[in-house]
Structures are given as C-alpha cells and as structure tokens.
C-alpha atoms as a PDB file:
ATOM      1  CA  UNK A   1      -0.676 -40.910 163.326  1.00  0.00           C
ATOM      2  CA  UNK A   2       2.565 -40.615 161.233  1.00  0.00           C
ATOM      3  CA  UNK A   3       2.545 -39.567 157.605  1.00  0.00           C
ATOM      4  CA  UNK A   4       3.033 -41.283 154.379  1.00  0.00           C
ATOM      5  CA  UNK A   5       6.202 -39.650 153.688  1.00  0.00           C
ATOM      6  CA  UNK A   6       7.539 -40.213 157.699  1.00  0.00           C
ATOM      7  CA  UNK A   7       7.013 -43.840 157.661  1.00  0.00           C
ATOM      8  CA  UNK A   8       8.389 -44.579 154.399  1.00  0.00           C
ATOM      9  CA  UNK A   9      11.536 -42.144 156.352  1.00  0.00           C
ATOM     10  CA  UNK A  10      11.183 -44.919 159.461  1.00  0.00           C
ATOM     11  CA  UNK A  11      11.101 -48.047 156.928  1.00  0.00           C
ATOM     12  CA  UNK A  12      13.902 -46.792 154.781  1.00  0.00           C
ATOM     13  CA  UNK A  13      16.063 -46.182 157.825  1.00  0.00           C
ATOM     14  CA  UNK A  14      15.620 -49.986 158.893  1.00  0.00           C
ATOM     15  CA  UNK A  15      16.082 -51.495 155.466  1.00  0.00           C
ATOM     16  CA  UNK A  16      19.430 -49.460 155.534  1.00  0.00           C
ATOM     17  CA  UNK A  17      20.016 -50.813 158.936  1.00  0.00           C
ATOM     18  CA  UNK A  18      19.037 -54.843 157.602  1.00  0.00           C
ATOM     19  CA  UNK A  19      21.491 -53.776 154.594  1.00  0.00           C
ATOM     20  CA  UNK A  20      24.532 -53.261 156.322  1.00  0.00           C
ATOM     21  CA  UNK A  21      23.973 -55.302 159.249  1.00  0.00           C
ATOM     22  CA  UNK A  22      22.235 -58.482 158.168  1.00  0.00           C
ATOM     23  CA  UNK A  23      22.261 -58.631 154.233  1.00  0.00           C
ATOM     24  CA  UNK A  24      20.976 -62.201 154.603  1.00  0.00           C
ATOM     25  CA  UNK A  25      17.720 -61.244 155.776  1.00  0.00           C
ATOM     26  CA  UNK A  26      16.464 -59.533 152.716  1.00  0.00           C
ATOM     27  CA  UNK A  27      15.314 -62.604 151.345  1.00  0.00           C
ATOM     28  CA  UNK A  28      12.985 -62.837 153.882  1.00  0.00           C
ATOM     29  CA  UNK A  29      12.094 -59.241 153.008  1.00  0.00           C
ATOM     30  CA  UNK A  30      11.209 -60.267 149.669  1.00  0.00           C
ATOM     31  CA  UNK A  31       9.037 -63.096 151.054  1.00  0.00           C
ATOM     32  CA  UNK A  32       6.944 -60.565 153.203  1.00  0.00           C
ATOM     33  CA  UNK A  33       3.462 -60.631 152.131  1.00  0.00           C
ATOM     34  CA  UNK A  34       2.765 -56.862 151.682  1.00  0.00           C
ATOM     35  CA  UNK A  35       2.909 -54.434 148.872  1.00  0.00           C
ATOM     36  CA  UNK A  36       3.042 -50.669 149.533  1.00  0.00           C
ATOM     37  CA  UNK A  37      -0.300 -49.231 147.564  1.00  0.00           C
ATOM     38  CA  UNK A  38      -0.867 -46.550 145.655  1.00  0.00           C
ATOM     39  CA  UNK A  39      -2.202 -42.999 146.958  1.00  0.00           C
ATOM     40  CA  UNK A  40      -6.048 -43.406 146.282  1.00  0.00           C
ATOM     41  CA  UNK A  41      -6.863 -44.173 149.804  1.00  0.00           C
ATOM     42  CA  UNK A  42      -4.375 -42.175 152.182  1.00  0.00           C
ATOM     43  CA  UNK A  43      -5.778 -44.079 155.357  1.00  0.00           C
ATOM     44  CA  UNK A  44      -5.111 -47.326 154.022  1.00  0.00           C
ATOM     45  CA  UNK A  45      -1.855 -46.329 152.397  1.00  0.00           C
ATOM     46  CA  UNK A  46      -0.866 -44.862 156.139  1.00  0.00           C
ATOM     47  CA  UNK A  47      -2.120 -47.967 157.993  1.00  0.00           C
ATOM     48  CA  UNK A  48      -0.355 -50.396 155.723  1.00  0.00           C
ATOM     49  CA  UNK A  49       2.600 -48.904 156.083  1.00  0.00           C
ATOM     50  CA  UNK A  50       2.590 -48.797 159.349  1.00  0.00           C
ATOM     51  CA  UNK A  51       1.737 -52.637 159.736  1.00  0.00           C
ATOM     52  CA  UNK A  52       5.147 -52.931 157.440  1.00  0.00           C
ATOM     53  CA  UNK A  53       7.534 -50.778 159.420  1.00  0.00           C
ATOM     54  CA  UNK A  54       6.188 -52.488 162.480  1.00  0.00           C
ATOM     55  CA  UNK A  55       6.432 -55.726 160.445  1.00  0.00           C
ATOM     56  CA  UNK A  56      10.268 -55.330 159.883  1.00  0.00           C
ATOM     57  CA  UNK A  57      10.775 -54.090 163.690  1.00  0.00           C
ATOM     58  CA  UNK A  58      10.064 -57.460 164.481  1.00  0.00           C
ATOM     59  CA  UNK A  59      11.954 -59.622 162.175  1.00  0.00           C
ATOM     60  CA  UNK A  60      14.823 -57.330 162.509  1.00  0.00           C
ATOM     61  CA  UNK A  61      14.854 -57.866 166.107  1.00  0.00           C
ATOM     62  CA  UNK A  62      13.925 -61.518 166.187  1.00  0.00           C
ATOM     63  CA  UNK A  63      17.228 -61.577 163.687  1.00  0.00           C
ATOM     64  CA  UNK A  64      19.269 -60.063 166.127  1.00  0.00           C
ATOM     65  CA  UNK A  65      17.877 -62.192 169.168  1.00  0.00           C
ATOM     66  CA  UNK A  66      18.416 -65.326 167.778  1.00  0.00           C
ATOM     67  CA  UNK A  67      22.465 -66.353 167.977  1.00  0.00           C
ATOM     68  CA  UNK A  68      21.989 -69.369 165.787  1.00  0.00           C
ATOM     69  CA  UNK A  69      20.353 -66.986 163.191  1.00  0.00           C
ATOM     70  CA  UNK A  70      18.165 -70.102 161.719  1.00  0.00           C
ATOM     71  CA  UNK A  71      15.146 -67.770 161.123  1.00  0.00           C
ATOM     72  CA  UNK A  72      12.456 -69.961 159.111  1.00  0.00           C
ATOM     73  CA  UNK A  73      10.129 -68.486 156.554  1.00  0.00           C
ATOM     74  CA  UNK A  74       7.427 -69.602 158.504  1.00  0.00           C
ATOM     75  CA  UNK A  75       8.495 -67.561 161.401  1.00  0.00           C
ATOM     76  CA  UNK A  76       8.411 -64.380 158.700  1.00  0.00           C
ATOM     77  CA  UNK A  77       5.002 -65.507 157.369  1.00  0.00           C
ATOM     78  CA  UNK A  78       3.479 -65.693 160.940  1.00  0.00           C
ATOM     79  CA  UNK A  79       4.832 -62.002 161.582  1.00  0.00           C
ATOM     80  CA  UNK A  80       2.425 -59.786 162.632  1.00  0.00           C
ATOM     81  CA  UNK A  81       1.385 -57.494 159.161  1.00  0.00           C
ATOM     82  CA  UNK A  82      -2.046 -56.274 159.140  1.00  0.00           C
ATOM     83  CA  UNK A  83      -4.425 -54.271 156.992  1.00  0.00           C
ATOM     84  CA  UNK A  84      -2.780 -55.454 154.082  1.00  0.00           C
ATOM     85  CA  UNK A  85      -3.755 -54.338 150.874  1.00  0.00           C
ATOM     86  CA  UNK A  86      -3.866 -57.460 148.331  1.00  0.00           C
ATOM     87  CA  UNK A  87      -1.861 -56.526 145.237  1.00  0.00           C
ATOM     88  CA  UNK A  88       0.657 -58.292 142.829  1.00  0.00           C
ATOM     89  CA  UNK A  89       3.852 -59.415 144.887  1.00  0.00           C
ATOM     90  CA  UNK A  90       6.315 -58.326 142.404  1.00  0.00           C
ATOM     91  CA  UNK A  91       4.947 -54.568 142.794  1.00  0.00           C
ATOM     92  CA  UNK A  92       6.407 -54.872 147.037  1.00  0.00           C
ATOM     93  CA  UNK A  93       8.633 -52.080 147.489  1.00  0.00           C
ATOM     94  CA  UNK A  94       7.309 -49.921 144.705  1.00  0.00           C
ATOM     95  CA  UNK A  95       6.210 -46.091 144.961  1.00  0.00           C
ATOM     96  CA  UNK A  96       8.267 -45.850 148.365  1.00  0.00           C
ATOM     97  CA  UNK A  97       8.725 -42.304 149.282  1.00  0.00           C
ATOM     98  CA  UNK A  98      11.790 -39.996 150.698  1.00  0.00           C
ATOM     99  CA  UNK A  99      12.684 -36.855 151.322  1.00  0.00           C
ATOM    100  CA  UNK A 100      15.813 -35.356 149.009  1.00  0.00           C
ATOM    101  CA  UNK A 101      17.000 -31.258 148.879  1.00  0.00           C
ATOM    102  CA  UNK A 102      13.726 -30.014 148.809  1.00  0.00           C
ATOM    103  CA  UNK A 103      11.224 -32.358 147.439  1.00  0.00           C
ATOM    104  CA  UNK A 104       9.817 -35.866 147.586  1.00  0.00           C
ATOM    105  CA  UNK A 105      11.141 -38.274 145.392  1.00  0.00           C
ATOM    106  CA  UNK A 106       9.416 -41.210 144.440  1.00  0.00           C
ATOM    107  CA  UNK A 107      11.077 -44.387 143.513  1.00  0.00           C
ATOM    108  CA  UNK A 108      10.809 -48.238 143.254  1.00  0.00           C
ATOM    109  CA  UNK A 109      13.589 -50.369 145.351  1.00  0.00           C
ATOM    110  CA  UNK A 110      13.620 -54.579 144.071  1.00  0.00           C
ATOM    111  CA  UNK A 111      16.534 -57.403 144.534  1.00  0.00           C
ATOM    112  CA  UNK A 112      19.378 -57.955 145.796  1.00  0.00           C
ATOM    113  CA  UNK A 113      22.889 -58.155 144.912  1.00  0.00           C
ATOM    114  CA  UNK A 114      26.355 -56.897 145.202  1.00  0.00           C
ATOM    115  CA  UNK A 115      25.643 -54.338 142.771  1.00  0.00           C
ATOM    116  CA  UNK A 116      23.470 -51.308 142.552  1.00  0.00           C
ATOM    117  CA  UNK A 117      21.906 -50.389 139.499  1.00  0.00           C
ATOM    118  CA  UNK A 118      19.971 -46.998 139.280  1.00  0.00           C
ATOM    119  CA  UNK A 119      17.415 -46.705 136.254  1.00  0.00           C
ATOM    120  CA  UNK A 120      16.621 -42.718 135.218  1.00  0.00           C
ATOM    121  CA  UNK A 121      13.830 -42.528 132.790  1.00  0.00           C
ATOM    122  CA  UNK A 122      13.814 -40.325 129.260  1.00  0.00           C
ATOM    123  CA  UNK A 123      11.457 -37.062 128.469  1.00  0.00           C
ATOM    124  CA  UNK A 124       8.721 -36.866 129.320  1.00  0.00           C
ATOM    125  CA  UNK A 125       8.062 -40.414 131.098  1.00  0.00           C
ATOM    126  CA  UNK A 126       8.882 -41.737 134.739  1.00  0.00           C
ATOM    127  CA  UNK A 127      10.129 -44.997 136.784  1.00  0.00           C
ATOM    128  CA  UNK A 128       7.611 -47.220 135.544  1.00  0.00           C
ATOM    129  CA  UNK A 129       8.864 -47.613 131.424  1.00  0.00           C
ATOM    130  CA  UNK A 130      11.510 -49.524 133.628  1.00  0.00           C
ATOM    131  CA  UNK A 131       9.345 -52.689 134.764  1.00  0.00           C
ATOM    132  CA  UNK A 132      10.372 -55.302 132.455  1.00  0.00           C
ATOM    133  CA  UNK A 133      14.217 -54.602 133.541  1.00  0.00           C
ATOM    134  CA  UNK A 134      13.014 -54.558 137.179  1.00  0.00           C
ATOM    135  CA  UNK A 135      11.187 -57.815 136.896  1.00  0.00           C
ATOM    136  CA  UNK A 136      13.959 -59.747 134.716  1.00  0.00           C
ATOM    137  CA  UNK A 137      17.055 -58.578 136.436  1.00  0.00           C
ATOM    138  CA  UNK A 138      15.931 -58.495 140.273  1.00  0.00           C
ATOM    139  CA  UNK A 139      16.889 -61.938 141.357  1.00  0.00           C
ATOM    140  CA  UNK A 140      20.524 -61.026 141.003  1.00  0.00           C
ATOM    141  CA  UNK A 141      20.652 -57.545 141.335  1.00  0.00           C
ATOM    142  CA  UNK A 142      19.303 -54.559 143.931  1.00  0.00           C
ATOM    143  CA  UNK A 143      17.487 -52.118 140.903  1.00  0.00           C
ATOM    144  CA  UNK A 144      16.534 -49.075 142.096  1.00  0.00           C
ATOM    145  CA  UNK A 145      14.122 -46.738 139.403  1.00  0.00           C
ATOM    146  CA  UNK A 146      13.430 -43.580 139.907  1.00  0.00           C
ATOM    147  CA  UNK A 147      11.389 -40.692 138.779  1.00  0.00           C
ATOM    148  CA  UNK A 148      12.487 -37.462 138.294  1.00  0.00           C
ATOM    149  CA  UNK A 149      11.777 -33.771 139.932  1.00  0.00           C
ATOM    150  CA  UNK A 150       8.641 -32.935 138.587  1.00  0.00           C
ATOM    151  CA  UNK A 151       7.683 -36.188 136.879  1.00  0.00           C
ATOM    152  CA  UNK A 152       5.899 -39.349 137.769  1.00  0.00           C
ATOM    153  CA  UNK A 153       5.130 -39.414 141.299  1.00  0.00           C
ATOM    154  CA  UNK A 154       8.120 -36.848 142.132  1.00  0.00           C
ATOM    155  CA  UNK A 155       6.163 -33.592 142.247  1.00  0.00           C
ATOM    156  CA  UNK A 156       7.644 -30.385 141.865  1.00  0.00           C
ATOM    157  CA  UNK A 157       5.643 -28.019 139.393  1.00  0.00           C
ATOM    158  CA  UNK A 158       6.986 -24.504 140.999  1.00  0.00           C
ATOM    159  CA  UNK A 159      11.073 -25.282 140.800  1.00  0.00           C
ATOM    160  CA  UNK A 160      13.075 -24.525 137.092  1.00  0.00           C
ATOM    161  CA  UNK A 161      14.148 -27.543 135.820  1.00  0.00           C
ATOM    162  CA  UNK A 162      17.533 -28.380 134.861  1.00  0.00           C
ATOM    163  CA  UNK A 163      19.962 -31.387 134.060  1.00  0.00           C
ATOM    164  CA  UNK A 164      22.669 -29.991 136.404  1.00  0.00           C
ATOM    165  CA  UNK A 165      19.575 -29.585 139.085  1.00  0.00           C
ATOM    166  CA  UNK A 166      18.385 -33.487 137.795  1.00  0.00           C
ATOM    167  CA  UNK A 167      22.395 -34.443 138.282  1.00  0.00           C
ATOM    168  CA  UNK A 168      22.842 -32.952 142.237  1.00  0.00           C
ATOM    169  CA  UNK A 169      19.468 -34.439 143.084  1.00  0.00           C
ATOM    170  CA  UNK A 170      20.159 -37.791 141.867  1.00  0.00           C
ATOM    171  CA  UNK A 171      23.813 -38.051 143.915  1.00  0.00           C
ATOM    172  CA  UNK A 172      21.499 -36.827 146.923  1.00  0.00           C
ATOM    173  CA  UNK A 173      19.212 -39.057 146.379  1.00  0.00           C
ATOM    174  CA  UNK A 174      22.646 -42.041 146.706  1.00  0.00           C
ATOM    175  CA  UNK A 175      23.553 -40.349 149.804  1.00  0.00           C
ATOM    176  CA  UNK A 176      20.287 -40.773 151.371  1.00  0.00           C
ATOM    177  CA  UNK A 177      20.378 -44.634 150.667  1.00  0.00           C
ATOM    178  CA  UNK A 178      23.588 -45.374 151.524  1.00  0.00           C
ATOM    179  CA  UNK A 179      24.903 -46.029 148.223  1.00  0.00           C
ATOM    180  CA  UNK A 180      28.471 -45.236 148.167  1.00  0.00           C
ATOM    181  CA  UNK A 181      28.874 -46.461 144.063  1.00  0.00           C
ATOM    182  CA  UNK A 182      25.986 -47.773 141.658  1.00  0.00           C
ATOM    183  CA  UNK A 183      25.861 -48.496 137.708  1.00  0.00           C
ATOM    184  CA  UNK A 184      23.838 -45.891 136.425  1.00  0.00           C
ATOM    185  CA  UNK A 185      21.208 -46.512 133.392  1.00  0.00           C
ATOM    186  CA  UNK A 186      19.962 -43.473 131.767  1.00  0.00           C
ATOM    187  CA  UNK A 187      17.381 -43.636 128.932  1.00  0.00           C
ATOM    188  CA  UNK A 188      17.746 -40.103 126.923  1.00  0.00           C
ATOM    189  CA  UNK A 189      17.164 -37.264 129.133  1.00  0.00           C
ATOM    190  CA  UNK A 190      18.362 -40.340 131.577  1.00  0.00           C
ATOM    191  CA  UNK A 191      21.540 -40.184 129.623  1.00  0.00           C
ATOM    192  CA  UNK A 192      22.021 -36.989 129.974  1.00  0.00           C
ATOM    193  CA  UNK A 193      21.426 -36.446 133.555  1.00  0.00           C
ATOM    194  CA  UNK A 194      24.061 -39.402 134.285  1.00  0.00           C
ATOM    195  CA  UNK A 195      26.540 -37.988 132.072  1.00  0.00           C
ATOM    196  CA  UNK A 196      26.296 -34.895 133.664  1.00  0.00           C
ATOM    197  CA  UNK A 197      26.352 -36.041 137.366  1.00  0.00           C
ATOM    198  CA  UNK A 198      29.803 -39.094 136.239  1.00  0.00           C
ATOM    199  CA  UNK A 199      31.273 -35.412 134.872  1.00  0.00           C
ATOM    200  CA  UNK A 200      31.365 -34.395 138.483  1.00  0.00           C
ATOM    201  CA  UNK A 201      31.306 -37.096 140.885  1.00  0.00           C
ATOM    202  CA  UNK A 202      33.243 -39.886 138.836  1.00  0.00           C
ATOM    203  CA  UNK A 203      33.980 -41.786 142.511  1.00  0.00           C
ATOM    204  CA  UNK A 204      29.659 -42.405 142.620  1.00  0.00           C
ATOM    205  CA  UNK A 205      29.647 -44.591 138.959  1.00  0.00           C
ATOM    206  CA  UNK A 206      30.581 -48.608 139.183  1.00  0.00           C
ATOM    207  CA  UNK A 207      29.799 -48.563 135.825  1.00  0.00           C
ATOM    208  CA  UNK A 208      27.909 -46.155 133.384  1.00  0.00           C
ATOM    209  CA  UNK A 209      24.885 -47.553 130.914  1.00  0.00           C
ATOM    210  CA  UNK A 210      23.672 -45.238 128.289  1.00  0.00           C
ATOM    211  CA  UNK A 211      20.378 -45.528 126.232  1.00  0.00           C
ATOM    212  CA  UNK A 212      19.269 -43.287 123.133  1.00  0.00           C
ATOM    213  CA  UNK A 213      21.283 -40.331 124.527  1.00  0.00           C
ATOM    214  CA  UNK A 214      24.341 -37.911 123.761  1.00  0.00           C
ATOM    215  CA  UNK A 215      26.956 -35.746 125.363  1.00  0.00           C
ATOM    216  CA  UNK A 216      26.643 -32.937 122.873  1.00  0.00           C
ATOM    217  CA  UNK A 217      25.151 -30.161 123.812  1.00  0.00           C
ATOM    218  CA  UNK A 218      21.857 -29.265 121.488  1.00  0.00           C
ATOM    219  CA  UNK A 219      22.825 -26.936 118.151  1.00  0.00           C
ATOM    220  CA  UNK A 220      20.976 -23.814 117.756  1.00  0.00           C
ATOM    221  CA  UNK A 221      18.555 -25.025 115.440  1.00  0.00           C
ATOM    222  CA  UNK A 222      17.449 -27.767 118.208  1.00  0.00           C
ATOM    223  CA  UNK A 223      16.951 -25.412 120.650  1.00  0.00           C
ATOM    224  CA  UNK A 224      14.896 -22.870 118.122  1.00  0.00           C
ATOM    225  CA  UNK A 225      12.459 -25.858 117.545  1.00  0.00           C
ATOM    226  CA  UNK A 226      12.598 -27.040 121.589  1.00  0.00           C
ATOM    227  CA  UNK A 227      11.272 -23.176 122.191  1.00  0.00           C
ATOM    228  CA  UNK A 228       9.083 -23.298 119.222  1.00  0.00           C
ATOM    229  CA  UNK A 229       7.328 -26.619 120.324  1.00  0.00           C
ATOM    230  CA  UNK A 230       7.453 -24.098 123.977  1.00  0.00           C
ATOM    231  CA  UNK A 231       5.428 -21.354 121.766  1.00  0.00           C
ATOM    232  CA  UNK A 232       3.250 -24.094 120.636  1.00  0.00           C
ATOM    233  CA  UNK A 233       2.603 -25.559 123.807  1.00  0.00           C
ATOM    234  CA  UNK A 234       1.732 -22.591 125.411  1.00  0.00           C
ATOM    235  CA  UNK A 235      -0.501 -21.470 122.704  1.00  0.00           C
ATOM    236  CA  UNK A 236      -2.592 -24.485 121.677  1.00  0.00           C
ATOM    237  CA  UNK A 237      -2.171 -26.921 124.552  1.00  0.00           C
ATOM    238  CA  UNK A 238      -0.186 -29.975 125.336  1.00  0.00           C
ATOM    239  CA  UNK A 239      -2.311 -32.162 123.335  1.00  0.00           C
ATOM    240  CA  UNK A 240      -0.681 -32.236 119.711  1.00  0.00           C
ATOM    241  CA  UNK A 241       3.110 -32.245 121.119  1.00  0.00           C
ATOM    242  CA  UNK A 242       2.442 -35.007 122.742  1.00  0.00           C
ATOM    243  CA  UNK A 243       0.846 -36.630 120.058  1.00  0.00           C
ATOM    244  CA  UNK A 244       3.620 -36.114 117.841  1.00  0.00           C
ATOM    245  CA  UNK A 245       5.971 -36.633 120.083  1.00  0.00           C
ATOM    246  CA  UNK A 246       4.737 -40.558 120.627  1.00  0.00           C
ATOM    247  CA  UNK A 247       4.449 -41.101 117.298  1.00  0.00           C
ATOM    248  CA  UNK A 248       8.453 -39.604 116.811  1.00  0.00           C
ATOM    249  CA  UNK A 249       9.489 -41.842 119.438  1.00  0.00           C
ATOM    250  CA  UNK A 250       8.381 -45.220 118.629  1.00  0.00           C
ATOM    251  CA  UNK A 251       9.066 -47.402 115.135  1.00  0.00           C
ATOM    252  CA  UNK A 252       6.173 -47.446 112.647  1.00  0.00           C
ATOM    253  CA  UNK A 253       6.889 -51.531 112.920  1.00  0.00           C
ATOM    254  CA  UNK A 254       5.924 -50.775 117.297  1.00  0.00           C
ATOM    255  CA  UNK A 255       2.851 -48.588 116.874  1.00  0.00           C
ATOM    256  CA  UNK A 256       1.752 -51.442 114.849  1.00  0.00           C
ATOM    257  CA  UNK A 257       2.705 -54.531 116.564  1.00  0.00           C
ATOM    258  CA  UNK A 258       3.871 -53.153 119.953  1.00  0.00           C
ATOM    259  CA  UNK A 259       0.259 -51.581 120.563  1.00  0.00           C
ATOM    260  CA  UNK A 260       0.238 -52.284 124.441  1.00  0.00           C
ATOM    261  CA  UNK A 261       3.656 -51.064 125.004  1.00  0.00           C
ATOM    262  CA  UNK A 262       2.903 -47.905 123.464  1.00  0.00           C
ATOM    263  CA  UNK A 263      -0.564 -47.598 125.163  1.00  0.00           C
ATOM    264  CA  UNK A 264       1.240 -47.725 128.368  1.00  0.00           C
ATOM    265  CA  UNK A 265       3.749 -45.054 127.293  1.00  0.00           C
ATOM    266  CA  UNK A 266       1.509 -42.766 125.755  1.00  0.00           C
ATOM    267  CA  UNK A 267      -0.425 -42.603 128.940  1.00  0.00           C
ATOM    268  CA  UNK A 268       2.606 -41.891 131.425  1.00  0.00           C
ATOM    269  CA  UNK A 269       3.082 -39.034 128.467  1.00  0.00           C
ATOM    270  CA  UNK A 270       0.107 -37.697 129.337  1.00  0.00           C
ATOM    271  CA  UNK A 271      -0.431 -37.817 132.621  1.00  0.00           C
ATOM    272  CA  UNK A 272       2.484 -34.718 132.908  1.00  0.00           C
ATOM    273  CA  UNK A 273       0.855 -31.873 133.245  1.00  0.00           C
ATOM    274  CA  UNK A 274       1.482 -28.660 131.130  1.00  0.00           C
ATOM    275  CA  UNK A 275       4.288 -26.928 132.746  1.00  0.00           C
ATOM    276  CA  UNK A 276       6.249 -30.067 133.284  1.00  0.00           C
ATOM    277  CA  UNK A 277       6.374 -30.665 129.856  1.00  0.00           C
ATOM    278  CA  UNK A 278       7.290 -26.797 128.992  1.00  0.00           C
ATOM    279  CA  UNK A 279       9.898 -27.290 132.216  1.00  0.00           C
ATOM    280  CA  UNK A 280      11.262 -30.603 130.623  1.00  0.00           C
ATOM    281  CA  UNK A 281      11.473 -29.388 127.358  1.00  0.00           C
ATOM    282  CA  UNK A 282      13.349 -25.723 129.205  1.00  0.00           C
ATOM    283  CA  UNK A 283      15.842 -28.402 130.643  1.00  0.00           C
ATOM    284  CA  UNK A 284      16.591 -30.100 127.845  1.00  0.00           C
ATOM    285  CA  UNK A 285      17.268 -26.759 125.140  1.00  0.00           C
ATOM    286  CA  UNK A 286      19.881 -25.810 127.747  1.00  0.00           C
ATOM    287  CA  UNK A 287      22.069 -28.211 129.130  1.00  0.00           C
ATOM    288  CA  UNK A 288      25.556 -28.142 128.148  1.00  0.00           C
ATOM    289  CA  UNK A 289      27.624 -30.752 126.664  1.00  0.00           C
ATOM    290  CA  UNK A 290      29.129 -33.359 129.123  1.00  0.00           C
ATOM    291  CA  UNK A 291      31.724 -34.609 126.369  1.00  0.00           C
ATOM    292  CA  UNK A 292      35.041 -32.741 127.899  1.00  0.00           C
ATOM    293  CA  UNK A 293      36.344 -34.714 130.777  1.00  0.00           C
END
C-alpha cells in the first residue's frame, strides 16, 4: 500500500497534468464528492486517497477518450470514489501533502482562475487563519495557503529557522506546482518571507500583497526583547508568551466582540510546540532588511 505523502505525490502530478492539459475539467474536480481527511485515522486517510487518485485516473481518461468532450456531471458523480470520508465540501483539497528540499509541506489548494494567489501566514500561526479568504475568493481565483517549515502541519522541529530558508522553500514549493508567477499575500512574518523571496526572484511575483509587515530589518532593542522573550521561554515555559502575545495581537474592541475568531487563533498559537516558537522567534530577531532593491 502507498503512503500518505506518495499518493498525495501521484494526485498532485495528475491535477498538474488536468491543469495544463484540460483546464476545463476542474470544475468537475470541484464537484467530486470527496474531501481529503485529517491524520487521526492513517488507514482511512490512505484508503481515501487512494479512491481519489484512482477517482481522477478515470475522469482524466474518460476526458481524453471522449472527442466531443461533453462530459456530464452525472458521469463525474457516478465515478467510482469509495471509502469516502463525509466532511464539509468546501474543506476538498485541504491538508494535501508534498515533498519540498527536505521536508513535507502541508498546504490547502481551492478555485480556479487565471491567477495564482499564494497566502503565507504570520508568527506563530499556519494556513488555516486564511479560510475566510479561501472561501470568499475561490470561485474566481486558484488560492493556494500554505504553512510554513515547522508550523501547522509542515513539521520540521530539528532544522534552524530562517526567513531566507522560509523565502527558498516557498519558490520550491512554486516549482513543484508548476507555477511559473503567482500574487503573493504575506501576513507579518508572511510579509517578510515574500519580501525577501520578490528581493531575489522578482520574475516569480504577478503581483505582491502585504499585511501588517515591514522591510526594515528589526533595531537592536527589538531583537534584545525577541531574545529576552527566548530567555523567558526557555525558563518558564511557552505558556505566558503566548498569552501575551494574543492579547498584543488582537484589538481590545476583538477580544471582546470577536471572541470566536480569537478562540480559533489562540488555539493554532498553541498548538506550536516549544522550540518552534523559540525557532520562530530566532528567525524573526535576524532577518535582514529587504528594503534595498
């Protein structure tokens, strides 16, 4: 039996294939009954996976087959997909897996379009503070979010972190899709890892979005308190940074009224474990400015 992280290899490679081939038929993609499940139950994860590669085998080829090209959507609904797991429809194509320089990035892939856009998450969250923009922009537009080395679903707790490291893997992480150009929306350390990466591969940006960040690199009284939050960290646990660090990052008027949002943002906070955070914070204290052309 393949793996988790070969078939999502196989299913990627196809979807590529449907992309540049037959564009049209990713609307029929999107009608596919199947969502790709979380990694609490590996065998079911592996099977349904499976049934979806298999599933895509077959209306790829039917595609191809048929000269008229009048596929119907009751031909895709009759396709053969089994062992599904029964989840939400707008989460299809979410936590797909692939293989990038040396680790296992984890990402969510929705829409269509002409355009690319490529969402990287702030410090210290991951791909999934990007679900409202995924839902409301998909219809018109392929969105791609992503999480990080070392955060979210992207594990890598042995590797030193860096924005320069964060830039090369995201243009790797292009290459291995297939996307020659993409706009690029970076949230904070988002910002910064997209400003770094335009800095050196201008030909990969359509267009550049930034969110809450700068090009500056941080003054030496930022980085004293980054390593002093470090000290902290290491001495009395992750708890009380993260703590404050929720409470620095949202609007008194949000932790009031905006109590889900922040529920569901304080718990991707902590969900990173220790040396993530320590990492993250590393990464940040010593990037350089990205200002100069």
């Amino acid at each position: 039996m393949k793996t988790e992280l070969e078939l999502n290899e196989m299913i990627l490679v196809i979807t590529n294939k449907i992309r540049e081939r037959d564009p049209e038929l990713l609307k029929y993609m999107n009608e596919m009954p199947l969502t790709v499940p979380y990694q609490e139950n590996p065998v079911i994860t592996v099977k349904t996976l499976t049934s979806y590669y298999d599933s895509l085998v077959v209306l790829f080829k039917e595609y191809e087959n048929n000269h008229v090209k009048n596929l119907t959507l009751n031909k895709v609904e009759n396709l053969p997909i089994t062992q599904i797991v029964t989840m939400e429809l707008d989460n299809s194509f979410q936590n797909l897996l692939t293989e990038v320089n040396d680790f296992t990035v984890s990402y969510n892939d929705v829409g269509e379009g002409s355009s690319t856009l490529l969402f990287l998450h702030g410090f210290p969250f991951d791909k999934s503070m990007w679900k409202s923009q995924l839902d409301n922009l998909k219809s018109s537009n392929r969105l791609i979010a992503l999480d990080i080395r070392g955060f979210g679903k992207s594990t890598d707790e042995e590797t030193p972190l860096s924005i320069d490291l964060f830039s090369e893997d995201l243009i790797a992480f292009m290459d291995k899709l297939n996307i020659k150009k993409a706009i690029v929306c970076g949230l904070s350390m988002g910002g910064f890892i997209a400003l770094n990466a335009i800095k050196k591969f201008p030909e990969r940006f359509e267009a550049l979005i930034l969110c809450d960040t700068q090009c500056i690199a941080d003054t030496t009284e930022v980085k004293e308190n980054r390593y002093k939050a470090i000290e902290q960290i290491n001495r009395d646990g992750v708890t009380e940074f993260n703590e404050k660090f929720i409470k620095s990052v949202f609007h008194p008027n949000s932790l009031t009224n905006k109590t889900e949002l922040v529920k569901t943002l304080s718990s991707i906070v902590f969900t990173n474990p220790k040396e993530i955070i320590i990492a993250g914070i590393t990464a940040l204290a010593e990037r350089s400015e990205t200002c100069s052309s």
